[in-house]
C-alpha atoms as a PDB file:
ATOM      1  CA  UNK A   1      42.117  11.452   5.817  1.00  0.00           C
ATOM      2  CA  UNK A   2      41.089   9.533   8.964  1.00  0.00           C
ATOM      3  CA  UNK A   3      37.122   8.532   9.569  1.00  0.00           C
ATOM      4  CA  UNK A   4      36.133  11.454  11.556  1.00  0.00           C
ATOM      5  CA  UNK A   5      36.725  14.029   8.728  1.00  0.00           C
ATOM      6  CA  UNK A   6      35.024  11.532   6.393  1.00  0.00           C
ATOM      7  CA  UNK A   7      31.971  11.513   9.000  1.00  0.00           C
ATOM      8  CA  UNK A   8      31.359  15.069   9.434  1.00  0.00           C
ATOM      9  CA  UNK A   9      27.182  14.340   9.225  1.00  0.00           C
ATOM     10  CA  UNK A  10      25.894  14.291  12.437  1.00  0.00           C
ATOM     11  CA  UNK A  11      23.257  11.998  13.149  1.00  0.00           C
ATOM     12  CA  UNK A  12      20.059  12.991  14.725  1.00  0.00           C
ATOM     13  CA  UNK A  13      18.232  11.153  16.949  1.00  0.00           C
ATOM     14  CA  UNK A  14      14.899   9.405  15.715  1.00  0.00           C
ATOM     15  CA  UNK A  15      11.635  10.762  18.382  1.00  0.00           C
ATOM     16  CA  UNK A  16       9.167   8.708  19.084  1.00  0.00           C
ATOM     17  CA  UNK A  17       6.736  10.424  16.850  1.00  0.00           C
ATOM     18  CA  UNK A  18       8.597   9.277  13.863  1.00  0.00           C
ATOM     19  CA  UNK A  19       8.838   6.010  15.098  1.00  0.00           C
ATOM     20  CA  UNK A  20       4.982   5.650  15.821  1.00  0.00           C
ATOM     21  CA  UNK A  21       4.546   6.951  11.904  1.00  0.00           C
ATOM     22  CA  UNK A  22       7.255   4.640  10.455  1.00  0.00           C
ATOM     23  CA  UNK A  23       5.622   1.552  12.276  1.00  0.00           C
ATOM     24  CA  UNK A  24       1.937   3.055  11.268  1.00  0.00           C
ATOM     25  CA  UNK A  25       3.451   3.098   7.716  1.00  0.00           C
ATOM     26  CA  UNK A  26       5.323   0.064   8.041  1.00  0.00           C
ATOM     27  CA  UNK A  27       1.569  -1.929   9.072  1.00  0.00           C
ATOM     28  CA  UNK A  28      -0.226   0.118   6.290  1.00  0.00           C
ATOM     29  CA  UNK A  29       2.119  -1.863   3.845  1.00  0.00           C
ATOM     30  CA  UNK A  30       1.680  -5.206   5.511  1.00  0.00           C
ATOM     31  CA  UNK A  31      -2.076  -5.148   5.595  1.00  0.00           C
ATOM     32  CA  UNK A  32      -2.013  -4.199   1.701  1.00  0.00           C
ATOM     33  CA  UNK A  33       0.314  -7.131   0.912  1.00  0.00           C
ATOM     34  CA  UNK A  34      -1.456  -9.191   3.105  1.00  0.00           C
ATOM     35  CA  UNK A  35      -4.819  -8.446   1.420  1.00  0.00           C
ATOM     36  CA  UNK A  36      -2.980  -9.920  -1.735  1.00  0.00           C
ATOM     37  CA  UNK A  37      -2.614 -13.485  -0.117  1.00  0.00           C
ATOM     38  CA  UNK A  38      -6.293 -12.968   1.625  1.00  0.00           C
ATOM     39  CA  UNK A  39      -8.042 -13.210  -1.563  1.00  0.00           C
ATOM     40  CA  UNK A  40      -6.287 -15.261  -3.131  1.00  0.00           C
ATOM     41  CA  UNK A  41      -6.297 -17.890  -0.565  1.00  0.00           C
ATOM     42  CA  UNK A  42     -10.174 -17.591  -0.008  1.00  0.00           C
ATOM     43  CA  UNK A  43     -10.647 -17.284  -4.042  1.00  0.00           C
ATOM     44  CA  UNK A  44     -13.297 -20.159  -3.902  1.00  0.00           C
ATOM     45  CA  UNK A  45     -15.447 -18.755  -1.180  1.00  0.00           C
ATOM     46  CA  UNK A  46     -15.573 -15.346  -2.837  1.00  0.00           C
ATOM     47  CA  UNK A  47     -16.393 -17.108  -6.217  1.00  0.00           C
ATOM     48  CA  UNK A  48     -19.303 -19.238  -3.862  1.00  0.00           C
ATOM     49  CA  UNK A  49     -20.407 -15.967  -2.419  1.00  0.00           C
ATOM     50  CA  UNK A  50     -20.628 -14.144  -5.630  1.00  0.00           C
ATOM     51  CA  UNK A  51     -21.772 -17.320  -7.757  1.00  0.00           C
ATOM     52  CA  UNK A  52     -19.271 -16.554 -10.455  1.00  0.00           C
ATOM     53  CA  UNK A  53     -17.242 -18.932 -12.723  1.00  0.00           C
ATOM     54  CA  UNK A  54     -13.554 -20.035 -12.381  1.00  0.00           C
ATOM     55  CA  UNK A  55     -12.427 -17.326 -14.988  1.00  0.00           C
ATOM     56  CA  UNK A  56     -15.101 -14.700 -14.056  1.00  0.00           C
ATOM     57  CA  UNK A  57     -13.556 -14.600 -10.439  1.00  0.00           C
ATOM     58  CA  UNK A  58      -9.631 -14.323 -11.133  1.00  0.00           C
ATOM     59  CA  UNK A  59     -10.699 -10.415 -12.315  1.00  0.00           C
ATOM     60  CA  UNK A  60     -11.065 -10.101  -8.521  1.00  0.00           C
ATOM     61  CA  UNK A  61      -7.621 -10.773  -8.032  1.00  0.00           C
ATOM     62  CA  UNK A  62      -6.127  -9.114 -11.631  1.00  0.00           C
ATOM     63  CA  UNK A  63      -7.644  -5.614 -11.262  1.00  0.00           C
ATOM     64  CA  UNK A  64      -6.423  -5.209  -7.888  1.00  0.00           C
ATOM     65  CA  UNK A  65      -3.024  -6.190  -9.226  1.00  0.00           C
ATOM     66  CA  UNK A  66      -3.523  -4.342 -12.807  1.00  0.00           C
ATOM     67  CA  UNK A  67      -4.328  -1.287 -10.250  1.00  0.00           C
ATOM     68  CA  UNK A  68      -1.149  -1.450  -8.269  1.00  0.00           C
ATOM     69  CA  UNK A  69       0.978  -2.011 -11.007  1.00  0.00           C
ATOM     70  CA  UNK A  70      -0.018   1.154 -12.438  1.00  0.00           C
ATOM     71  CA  UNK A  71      -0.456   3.309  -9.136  1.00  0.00           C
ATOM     72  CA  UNK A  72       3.487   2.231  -7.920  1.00  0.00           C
ATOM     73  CA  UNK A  73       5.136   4.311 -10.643  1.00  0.00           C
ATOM     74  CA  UNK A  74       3.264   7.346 -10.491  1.00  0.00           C
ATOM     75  CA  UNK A  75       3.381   7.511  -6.915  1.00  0.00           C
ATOM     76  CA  UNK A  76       6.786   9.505  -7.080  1.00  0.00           C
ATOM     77  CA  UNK A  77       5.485  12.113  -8.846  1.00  0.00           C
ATOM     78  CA  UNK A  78       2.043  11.987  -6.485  1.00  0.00           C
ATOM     79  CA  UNK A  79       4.875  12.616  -3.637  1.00  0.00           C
ATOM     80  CA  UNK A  80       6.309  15.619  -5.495  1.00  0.00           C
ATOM     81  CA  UNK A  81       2.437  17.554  -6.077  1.00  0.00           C
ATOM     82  CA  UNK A  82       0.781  16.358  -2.449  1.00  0.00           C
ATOM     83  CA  UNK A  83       3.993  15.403  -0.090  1.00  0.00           C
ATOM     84  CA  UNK A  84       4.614  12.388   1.242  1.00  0.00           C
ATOM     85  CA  UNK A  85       2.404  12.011   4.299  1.00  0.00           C
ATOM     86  CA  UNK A  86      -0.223  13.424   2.540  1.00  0.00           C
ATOM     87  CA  UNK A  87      -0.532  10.807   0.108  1.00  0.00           C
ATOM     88  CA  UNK A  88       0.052   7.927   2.668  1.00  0.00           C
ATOM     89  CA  UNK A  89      -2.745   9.320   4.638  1.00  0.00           C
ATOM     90  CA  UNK A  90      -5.524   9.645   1.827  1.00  0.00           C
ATOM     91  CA  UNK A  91      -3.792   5.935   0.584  1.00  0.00           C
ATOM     92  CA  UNK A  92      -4.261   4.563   3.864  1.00  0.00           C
ATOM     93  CA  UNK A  93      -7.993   6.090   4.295  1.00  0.00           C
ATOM     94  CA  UNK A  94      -8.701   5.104   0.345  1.00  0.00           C
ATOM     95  CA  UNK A  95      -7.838   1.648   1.310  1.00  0.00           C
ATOM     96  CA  UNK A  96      -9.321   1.010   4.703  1.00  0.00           C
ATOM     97  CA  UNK A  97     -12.473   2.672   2.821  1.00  0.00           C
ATOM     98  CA  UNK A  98     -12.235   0.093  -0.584  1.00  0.00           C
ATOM     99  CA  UNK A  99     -11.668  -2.699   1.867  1.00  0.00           C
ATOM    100  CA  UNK A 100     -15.037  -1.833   3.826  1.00  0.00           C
ATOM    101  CA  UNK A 101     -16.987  -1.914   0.005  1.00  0.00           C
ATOM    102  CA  UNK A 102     -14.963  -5.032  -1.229  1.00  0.00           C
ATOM    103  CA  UNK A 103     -16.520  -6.680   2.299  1.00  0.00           C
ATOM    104  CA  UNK A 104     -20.414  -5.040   1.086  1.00  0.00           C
ATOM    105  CA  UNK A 105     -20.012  -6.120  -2.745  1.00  0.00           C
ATOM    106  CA  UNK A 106     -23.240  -7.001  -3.788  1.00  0.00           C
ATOM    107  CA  UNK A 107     -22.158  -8.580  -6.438  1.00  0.00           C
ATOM    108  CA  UNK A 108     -19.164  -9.517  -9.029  1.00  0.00           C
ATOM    109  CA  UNK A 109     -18.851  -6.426 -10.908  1.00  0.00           C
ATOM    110  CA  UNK A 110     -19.193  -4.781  -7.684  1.00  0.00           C
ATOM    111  CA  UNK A 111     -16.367  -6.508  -6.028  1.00  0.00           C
ATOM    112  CA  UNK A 112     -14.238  -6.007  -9.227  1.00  0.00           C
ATOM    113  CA  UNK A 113     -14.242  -2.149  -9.388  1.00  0.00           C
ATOM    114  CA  UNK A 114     -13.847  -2.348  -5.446  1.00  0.00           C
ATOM    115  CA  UNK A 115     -10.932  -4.111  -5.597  1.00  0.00           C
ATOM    116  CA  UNK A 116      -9.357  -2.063  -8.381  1.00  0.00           C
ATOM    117  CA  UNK A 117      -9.924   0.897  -6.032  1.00  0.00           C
ATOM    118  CA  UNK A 118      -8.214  -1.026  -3.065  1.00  0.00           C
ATOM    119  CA  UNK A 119      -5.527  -1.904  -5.384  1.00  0.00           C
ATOM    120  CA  UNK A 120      -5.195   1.716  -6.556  1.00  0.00           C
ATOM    121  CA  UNK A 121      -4.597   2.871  -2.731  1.00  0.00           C
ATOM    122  CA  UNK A 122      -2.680  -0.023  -1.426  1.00  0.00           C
ATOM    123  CA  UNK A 123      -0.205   0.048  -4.689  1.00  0.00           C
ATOM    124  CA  UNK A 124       0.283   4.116  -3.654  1.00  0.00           C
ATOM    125  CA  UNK A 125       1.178   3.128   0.419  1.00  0.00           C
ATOM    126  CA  UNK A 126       4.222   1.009  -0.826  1.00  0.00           C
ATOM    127  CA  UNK A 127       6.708   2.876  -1.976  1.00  0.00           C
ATOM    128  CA  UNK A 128       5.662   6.047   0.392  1.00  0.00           C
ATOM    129  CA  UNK A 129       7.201   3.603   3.042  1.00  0.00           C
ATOM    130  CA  UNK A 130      10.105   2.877   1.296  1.00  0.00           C
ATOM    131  CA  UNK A 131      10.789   6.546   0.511  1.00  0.00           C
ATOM    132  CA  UNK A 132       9.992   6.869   4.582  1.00  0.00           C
ATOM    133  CA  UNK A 133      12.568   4.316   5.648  1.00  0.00           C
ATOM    134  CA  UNK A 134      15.761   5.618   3.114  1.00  0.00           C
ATOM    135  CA  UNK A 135      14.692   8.947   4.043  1.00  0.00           C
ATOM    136  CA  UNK A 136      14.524   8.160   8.156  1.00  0.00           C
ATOM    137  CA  UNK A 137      17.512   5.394   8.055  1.00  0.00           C
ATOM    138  CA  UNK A 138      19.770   7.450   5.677  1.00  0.00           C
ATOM    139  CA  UNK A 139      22.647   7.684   7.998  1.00  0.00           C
ATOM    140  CA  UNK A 140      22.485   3.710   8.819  1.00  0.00           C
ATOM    141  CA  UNK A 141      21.818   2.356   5.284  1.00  0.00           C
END
């Protein structure tokens, strides 16, 4: 059998549209990872800000983790009962809106449930992307 009967799936172009959502997607995802690295570069100020000790102030850091940890597998079957986009988009808003109370914590429990929320809707973005880019590159991958 030569290629072309092996290739019989015709590829279809990728509009702009799609391309505006996968990089809206694809910066969703960064900003959540990046949030990661935020805190825990600037874990000192926080702990300053929030006058909490060295082992009170790493729960800012370990629910947000605990959270995605736990989101990331049952955001398959999230995708199956709400779709795909759906879920990205409350994710996305979830986070944006957790970020906003992390930055107006008054105060260490506060900023501990906050982040456990952020972490809950940043974990869920993830693989939503990934699905996005095996489902959009399927041909090419």
């Amino acid at each position: 059998m030569t290629n072309d009967v092996l290739n019989t799936k015709e590829e279809t172009p990728i509009s702009l549209g799609n391309w505006i959502g996968f990089f809206s997607m694809a910066f969703g995802v960064f900003m959540a990872v990046l949030d990661i690295q935020i805190v825990s570069s600037s874990l000192q100020e926080i702990q300053a800000g929030l006058s909490a000790t060295q082992d009170e102030i790493a729960w800012v850091q370990t629910s947000y983790l605990i959270a995605e940890v736990i989101i990331i597998p049952l955001s398959g079957w999230l995708a199956k009962v709400m779709s795909t986009r759906y879920l990205y988009v409350l994710s996305a808003a979830g986070f944006t809106l957790a970020s906003l109370a992390c930055a107006l914590a008054w105060n260490l429990p506060s900023m501990i449930v906050f982040r456990c929320i952020q972490g809950f809707f940043g974990g869920a973005m993830i693989p939503m992307t990934f699905s996005i880019i095996f489902i959009m590159f399927e041909g090419i991958i």
